[in-house]
N, C-alpha and C. Protein backbone atom coordinates (compact mmCIF):
# COMPACT_ATOMS: atom_id res chain seq x y z
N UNK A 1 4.91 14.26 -2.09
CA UNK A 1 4.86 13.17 -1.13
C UNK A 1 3.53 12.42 -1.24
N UNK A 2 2.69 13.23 -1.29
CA UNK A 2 1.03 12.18 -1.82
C UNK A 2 0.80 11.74 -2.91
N UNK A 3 1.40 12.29 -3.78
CA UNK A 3 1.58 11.70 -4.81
C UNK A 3 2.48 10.39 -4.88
N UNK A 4 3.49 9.96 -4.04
CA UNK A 4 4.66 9.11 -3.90
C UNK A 4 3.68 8.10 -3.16
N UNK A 5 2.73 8.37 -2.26
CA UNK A 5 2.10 7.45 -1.10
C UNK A 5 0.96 6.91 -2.05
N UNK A 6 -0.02 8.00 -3.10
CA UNK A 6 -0.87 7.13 -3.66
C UNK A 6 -0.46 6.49 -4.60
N UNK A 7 0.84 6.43 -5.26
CA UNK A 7 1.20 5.60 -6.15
C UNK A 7 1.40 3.92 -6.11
N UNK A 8 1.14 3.30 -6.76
CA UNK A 8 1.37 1.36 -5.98
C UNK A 8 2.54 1.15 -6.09
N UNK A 9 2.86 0.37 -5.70
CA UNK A 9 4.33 -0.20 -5.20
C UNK A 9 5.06 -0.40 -6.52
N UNK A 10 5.32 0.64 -7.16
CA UNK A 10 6.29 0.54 -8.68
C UNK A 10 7.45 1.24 -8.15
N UNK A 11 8.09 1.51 -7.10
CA UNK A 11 9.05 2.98 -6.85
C UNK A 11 10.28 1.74 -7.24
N UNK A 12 11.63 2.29 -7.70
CA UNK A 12 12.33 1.27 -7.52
C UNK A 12 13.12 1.50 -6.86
N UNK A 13 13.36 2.06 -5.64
CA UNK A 13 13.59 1.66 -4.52
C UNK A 13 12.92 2.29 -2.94
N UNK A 14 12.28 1.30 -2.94
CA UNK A 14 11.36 1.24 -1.71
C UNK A 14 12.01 1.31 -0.13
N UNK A 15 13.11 1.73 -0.30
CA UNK A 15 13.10 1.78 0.63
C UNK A 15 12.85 1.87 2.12
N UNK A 16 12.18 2.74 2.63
CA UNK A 16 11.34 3.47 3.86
C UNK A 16 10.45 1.90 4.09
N UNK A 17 9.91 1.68 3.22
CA UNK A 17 8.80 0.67 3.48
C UNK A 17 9.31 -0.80 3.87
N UNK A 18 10.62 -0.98 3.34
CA UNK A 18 11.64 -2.22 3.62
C UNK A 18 12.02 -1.74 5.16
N UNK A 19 12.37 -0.86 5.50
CA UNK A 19 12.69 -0.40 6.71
C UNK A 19 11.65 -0.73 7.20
N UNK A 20 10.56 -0.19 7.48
CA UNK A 20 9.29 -0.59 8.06
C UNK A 20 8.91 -1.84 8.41
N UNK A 21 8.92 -2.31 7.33
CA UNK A 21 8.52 -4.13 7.32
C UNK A 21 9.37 -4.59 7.79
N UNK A 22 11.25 -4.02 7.50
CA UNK A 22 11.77 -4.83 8.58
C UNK A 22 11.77 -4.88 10.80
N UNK A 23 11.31 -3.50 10.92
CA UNK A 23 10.85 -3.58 11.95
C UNK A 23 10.37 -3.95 12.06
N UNK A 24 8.66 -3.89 11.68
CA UNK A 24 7.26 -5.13 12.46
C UNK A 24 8.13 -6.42 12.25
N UNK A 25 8.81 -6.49 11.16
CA UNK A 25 9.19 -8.56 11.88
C UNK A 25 10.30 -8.75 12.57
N UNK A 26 11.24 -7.91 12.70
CA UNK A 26 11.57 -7.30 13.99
C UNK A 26 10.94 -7.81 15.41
N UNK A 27 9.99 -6.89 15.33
CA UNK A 27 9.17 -6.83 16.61
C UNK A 27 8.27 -7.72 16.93
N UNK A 28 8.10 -8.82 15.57
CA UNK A 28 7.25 -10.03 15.64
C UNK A 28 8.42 -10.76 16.42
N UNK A 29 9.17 -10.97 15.90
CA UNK A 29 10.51 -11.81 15.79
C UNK A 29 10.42 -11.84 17.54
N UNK A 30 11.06 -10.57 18.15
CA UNK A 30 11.03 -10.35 19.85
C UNK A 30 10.00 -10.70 20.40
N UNK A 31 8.78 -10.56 19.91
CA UNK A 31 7.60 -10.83 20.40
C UNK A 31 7.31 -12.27 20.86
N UNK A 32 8.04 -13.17 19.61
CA UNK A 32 7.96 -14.59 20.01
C UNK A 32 8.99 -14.96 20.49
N UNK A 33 10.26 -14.73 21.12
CA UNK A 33 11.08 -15.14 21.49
C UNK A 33 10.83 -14.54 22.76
N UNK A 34 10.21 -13.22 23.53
CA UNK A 34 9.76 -13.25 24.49
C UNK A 34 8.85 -14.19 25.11
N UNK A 35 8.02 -14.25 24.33
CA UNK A 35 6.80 -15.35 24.57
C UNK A 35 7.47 -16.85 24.90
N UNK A 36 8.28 -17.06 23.79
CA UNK A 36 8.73 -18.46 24.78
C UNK A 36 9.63 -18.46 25.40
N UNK A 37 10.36 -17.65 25.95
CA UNK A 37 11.32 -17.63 27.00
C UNK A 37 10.68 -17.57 28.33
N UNK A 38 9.32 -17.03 28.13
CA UNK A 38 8.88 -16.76 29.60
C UNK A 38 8.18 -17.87 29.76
């Protein structure tokens, strides 16, 4: 697994990290649609 984490972004499929990133913009995403709704 540390070996998998210090490696650079060559995996071919990245998954976990697509998951990830799709949450934070996700949560950007809600963040601004809260913001201007209120």
């Amino acid at each position: 697994m540390r070996n998998q984490i210090t490696r650079p972004r060559r995996s071919p499929k990245p998954q976990k990290h697509n998951r990830r990133r799709q949450s934070s913009l996700w949560s950007q995403l809600i963040s601004v649609v809260i913001h201007i709704y209120i």
